[in-house]
Protein backbone atom coordinates (compact mmCIF):
# COMPACT_ATOMS: atom_id res chain seq x y z
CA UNK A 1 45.33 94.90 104.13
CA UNK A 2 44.00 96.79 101.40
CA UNK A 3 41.73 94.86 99.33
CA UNK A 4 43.85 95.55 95.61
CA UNK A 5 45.45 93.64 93.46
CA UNK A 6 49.35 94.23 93.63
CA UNK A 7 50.36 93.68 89.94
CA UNK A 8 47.21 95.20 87.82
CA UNK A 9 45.87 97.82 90.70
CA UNK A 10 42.36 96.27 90.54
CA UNK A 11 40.50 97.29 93.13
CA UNK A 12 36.65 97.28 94.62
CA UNK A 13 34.01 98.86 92.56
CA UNK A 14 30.65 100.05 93.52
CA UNK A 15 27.47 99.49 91.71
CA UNK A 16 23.83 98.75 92.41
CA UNK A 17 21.58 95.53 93.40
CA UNK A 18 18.71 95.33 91.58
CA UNK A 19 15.61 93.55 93.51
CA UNK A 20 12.53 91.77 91.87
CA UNK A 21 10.90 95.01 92.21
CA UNK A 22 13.23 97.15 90.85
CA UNK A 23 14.50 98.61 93.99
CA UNK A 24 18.45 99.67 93.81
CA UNK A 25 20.66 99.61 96.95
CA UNK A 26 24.29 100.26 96.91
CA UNK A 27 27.16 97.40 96.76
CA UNK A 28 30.70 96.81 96.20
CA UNK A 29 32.19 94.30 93.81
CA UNK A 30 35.32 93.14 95.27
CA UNK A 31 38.30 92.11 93.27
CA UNK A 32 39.04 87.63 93.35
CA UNK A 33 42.10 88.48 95.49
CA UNK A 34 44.93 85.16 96.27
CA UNK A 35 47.64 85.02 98.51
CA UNK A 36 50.12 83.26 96.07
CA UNK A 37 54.31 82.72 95.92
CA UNK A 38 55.56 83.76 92.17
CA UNK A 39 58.84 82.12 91.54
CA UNK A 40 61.42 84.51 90.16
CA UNK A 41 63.87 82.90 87.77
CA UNK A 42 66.25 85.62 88.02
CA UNK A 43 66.55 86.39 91.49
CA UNK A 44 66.22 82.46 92.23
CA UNK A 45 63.56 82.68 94.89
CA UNK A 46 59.48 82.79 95.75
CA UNK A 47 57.89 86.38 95.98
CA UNK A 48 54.84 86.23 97.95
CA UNK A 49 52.12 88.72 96.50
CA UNK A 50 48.54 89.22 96.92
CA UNK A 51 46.65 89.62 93.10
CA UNK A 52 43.98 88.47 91.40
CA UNK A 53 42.64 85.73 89.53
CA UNK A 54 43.31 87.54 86.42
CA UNK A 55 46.52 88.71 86.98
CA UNK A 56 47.75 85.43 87.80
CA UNK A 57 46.45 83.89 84.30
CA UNK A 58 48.35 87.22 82.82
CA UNK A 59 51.63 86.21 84.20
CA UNK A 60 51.26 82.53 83.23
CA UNK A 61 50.44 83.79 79.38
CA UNK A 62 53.13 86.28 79.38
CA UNK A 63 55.98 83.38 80.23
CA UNK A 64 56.43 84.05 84.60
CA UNK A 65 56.34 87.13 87.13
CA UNK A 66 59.78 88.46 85.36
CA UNK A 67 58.19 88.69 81.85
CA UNK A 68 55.13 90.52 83.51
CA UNK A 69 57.03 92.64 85.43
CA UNK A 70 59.04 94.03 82.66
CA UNK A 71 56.15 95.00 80.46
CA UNK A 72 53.70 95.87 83.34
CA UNK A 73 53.98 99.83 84.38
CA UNK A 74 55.31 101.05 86.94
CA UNK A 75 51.83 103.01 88.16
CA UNK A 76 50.09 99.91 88.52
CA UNK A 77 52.43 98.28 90.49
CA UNK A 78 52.34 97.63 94.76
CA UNK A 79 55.43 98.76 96.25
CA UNK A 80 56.81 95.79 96.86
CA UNK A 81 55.99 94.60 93.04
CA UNK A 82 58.27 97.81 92.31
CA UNK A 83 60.96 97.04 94.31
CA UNK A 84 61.23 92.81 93.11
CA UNK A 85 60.74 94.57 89.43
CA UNK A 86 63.73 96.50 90.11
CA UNK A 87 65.94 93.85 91.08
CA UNK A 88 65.34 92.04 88.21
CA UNK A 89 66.18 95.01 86.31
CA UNK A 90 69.29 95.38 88.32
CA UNK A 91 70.29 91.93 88.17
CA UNK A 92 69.72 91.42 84.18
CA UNK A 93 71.57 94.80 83.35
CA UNK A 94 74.69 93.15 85.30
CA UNK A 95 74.22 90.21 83.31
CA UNK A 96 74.33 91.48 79.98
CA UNK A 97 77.22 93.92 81.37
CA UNK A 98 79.21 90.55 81.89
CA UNK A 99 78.35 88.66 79.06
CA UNK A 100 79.79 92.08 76.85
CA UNK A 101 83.05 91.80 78.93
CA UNK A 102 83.20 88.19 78.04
């Protein structure tokens, strides 16, 4: 499992540990990964995705995981993030195709 956020694409970075003395030795700074279940209100059921802290507080402040994943790009994104992101796409373009025929 790859440690990397699956929404934002955060992933480890390297930097240095300082000592009293001022020696440096190399380290990694690994990302606050979480095993979570989103609930999708459009497709009805619980993704399961592995993100970070901070990419869990983003999708609660942009409104849920189907707000986020229609403004987040499509870069960034895990392919499985990419495939849920297009079934919401798929399944709100039918919508709005019905409610027009309506």
């Amino acid at each position: 499992m790859s440690r990397r956020c699956e929404l934002t694409g955060k992933g480890p970075m390297v930097g240095n540990n300082s000592s009293h003395a001022n020696n440096k030795t190399k380290r990694r700074y690994l990302p606050n990964l979480n095993d979570v279940t989103l609930q999708s209100e459009a497709l009805g059921r619980g993704i399961k995705l592995r993100i970070s802290a901070a990419a869990l507080r983003s999708v609660d402040h942009r409104g849920g995981l189907d707000a986020y994943l229609a403004k987040a790009k499509d870069v960034e994104l895990s392919p499985a993030a990419l495939k849920v992101k297009k079934e919401i796409a798929k399944l709100s373009s039918t919508a709005a195709a019905a409610v027009l025929e309506a």
